[in-house]
Protein backbone atom coordinates (compact mmCIF):
# COMPACT_ATOMS: atom_id res chain seq x y z
CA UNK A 1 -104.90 -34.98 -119.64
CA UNK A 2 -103.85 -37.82 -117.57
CA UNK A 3 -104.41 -41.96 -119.05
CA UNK A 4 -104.51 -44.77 -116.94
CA UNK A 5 -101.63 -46.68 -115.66
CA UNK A 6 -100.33 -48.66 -118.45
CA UNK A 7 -99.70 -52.49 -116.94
CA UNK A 8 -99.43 -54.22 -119.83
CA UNK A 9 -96.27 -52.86 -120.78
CA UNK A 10 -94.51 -53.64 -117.10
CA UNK A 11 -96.29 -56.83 -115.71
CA UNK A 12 -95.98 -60.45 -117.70
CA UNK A 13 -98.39 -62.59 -119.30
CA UNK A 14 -101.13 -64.54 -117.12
CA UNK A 15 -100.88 -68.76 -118.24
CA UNK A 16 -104.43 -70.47 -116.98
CA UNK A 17 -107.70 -69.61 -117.04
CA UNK A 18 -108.36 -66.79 -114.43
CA UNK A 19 -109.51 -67.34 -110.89
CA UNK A 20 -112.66 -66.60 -109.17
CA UNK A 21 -110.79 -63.92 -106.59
CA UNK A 22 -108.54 -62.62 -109.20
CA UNK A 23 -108.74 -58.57 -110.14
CA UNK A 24 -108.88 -57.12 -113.08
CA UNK A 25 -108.20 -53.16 -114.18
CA UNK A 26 -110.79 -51.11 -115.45
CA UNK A 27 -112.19 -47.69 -115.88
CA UNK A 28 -115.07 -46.81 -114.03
CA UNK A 29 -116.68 -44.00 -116.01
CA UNK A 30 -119.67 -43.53 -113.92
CA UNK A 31 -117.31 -42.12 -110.84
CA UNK A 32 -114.00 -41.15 -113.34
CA UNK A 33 -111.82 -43.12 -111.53
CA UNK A 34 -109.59 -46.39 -111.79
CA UNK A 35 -111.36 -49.66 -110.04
CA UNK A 36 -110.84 -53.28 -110.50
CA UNK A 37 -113.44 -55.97 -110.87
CA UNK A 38 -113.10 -60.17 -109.37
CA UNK A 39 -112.79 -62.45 -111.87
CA UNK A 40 -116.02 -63.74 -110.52
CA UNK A 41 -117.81 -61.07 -111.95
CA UNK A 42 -116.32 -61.06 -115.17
CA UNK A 43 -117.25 -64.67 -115.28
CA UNK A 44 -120.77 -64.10 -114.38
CA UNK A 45 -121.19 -61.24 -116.85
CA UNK A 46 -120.57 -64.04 -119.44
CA UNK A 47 -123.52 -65.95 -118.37
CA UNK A 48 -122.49 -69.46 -119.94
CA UNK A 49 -124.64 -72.57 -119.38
CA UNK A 50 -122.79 -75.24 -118.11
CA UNK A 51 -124.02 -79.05 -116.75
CA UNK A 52 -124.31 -79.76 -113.27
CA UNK A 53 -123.83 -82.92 -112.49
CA UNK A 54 -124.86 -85.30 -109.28
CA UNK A 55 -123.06 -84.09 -105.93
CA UNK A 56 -120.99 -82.05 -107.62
CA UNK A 57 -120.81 -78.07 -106.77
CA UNK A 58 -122.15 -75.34 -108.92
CA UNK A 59 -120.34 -72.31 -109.70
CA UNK A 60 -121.97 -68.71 -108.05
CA UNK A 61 -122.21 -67.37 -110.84
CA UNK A 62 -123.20 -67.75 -115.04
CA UNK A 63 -125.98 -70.76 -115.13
CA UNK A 64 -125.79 -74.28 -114.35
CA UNK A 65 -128.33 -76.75 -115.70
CA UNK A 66 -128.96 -79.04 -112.84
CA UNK A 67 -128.28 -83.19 -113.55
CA UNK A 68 -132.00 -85.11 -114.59
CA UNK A 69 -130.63 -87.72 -111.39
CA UNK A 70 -130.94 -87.45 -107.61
CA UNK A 71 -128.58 -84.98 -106.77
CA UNK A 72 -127.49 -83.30 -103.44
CA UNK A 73 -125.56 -80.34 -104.80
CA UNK A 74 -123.85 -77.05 -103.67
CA UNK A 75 -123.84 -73.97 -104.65
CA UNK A 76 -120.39 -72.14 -104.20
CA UNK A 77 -121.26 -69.01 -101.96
CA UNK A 78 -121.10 -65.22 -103.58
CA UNK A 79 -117.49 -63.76 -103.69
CA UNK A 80 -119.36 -60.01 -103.76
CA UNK A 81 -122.79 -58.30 -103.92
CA UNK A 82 -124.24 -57.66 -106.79
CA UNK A 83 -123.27 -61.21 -108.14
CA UNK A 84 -126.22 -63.67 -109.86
CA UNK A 85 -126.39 -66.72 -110.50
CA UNK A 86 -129.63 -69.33 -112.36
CA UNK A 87 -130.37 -72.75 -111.67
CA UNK A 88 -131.98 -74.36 -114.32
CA UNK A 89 -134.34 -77.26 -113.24
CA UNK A 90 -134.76 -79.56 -115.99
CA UNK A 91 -137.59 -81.72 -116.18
CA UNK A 92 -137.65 -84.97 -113.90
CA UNK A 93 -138.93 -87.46 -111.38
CA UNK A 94 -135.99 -87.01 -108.95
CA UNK A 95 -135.52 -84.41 -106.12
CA UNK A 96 -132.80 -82.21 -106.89
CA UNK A 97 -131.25 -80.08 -103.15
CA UNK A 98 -129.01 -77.46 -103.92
CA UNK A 99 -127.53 -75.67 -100.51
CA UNK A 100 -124.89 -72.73 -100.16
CA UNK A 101 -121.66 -74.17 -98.80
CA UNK A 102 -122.17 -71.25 -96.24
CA UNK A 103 -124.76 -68.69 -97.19
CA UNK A 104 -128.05 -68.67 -96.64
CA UNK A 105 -130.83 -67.88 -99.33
CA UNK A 106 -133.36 -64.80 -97.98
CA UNK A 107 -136.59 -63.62 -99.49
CA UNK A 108 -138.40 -67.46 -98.74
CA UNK A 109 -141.18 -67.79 -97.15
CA UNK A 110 -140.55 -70.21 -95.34
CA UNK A 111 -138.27 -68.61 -92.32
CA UNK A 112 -137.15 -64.88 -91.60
CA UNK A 113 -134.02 -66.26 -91.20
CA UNK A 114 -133.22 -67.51 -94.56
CA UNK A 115 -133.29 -70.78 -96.34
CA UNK A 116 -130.55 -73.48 -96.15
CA UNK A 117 -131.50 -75.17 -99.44
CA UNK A 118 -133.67 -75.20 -102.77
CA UNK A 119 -135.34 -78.34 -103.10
CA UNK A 120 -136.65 -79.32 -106.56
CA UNK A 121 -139.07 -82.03 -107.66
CA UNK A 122 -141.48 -82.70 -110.15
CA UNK A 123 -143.11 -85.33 -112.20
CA UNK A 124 -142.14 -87.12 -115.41
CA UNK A 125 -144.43 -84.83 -117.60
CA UNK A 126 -144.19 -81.28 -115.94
CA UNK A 127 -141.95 -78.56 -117.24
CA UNK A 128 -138.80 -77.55 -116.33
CA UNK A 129 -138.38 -74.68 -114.23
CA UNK A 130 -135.81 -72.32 -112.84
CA UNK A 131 -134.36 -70.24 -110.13
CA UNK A 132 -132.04 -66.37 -109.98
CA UNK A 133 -130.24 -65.86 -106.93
CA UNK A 134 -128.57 -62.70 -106.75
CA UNK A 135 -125.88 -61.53 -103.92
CA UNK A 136 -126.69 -59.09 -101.18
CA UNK A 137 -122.97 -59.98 -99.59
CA UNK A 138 -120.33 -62.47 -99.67
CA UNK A 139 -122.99 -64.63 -97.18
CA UNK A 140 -126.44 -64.17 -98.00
CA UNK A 141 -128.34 -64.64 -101.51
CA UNK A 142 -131.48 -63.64 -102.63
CA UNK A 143 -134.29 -64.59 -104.78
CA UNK A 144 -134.78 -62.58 -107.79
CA UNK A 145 -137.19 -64.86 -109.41
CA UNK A 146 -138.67 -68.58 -109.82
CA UNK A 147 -139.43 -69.32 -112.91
CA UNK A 148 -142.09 -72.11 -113.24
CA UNK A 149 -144.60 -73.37 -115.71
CA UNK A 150 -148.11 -75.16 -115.77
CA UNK A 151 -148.47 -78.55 -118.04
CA UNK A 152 -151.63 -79.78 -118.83
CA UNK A 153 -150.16 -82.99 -119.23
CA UNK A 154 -148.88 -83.26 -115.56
CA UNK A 155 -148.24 -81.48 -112.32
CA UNK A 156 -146.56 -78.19 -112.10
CA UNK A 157 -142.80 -77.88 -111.12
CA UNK A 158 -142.06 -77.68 -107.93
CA UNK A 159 -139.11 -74.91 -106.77
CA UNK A 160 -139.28 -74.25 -102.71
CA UNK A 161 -136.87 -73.23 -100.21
CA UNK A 162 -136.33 -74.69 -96.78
């Protein structure tokens, strides 16, 4: 019976908080063999909520709760397939752009090509609403699903993709 290669007796300590392109070992029991995974995904398979703020860029994957203020923000692009990421749309009066530093968004509507940006706006009294990209490569998202909601006290969110 063989075992896996045993690093952590050979290779040192990392100090710092992983990085997006760094690989980690594991043991792919689905094909038997030894396979590494980016950092990116282990991030993402975490999921954590954290605040995005005005201009600033959002991470490609876990979920980032967009800022309530006029924002222009990115959206780092996918570091491999498979990845997802959620924007959540809280709600607001101000348009909110998010745009792939390079990738384009595909399963819009609005061109065969592919969308440059999600554009979100609402009123004061409609509900906050949401978006799941997931990766088809390192360049192209996709939408998984829009989440949006209807308010009798206002107009409904508005999530679209030009």
């Amino acid at each position: 019976m063989s075992t896996i290669y045993v690093f952590q007796t050979e290779c040192p300590a990392h100090s710092g908080a992983p990085l997006a392109a760094d690989r980690f070992l594991m043991w792919n029991s689905a094909s038997g063999r030894t396979e590494y995974v980016t950092g990116a995904v282990m991030a993402e398979s975490g999921r954590t909520v954290t605040a995005g703020t005005t201009s600033g860029a959002f991470a490609a994957s876990g979920i980032t709760r967009a800022s309530t203020l006029l924002s222009a923000a990115t959206l780092t692009d996918p570091t491999q397939a498979g990845q997802e990421t959620t924007i959540l749309f809280p709600s607001t009066t101000a348009i909110i752009t998010v745009a792939p530093v390079a990738a384009t968004i595909l399963g819009s509507t609005v061109t065969a090509t592919g969308a440059t940006k999600i554009t979100y706006a609402s009123t004061a009294s409609a509900v906050p609403g949401s978006i799941t990209l997931i990766a088809n490569s390192t360049s192209q998202w996709y939408i998984k699903s829009v989440v949006t909601s209807y308010s009798t006290l206002g107009a409904p969110v508005n999530i679209t993709t030009t």
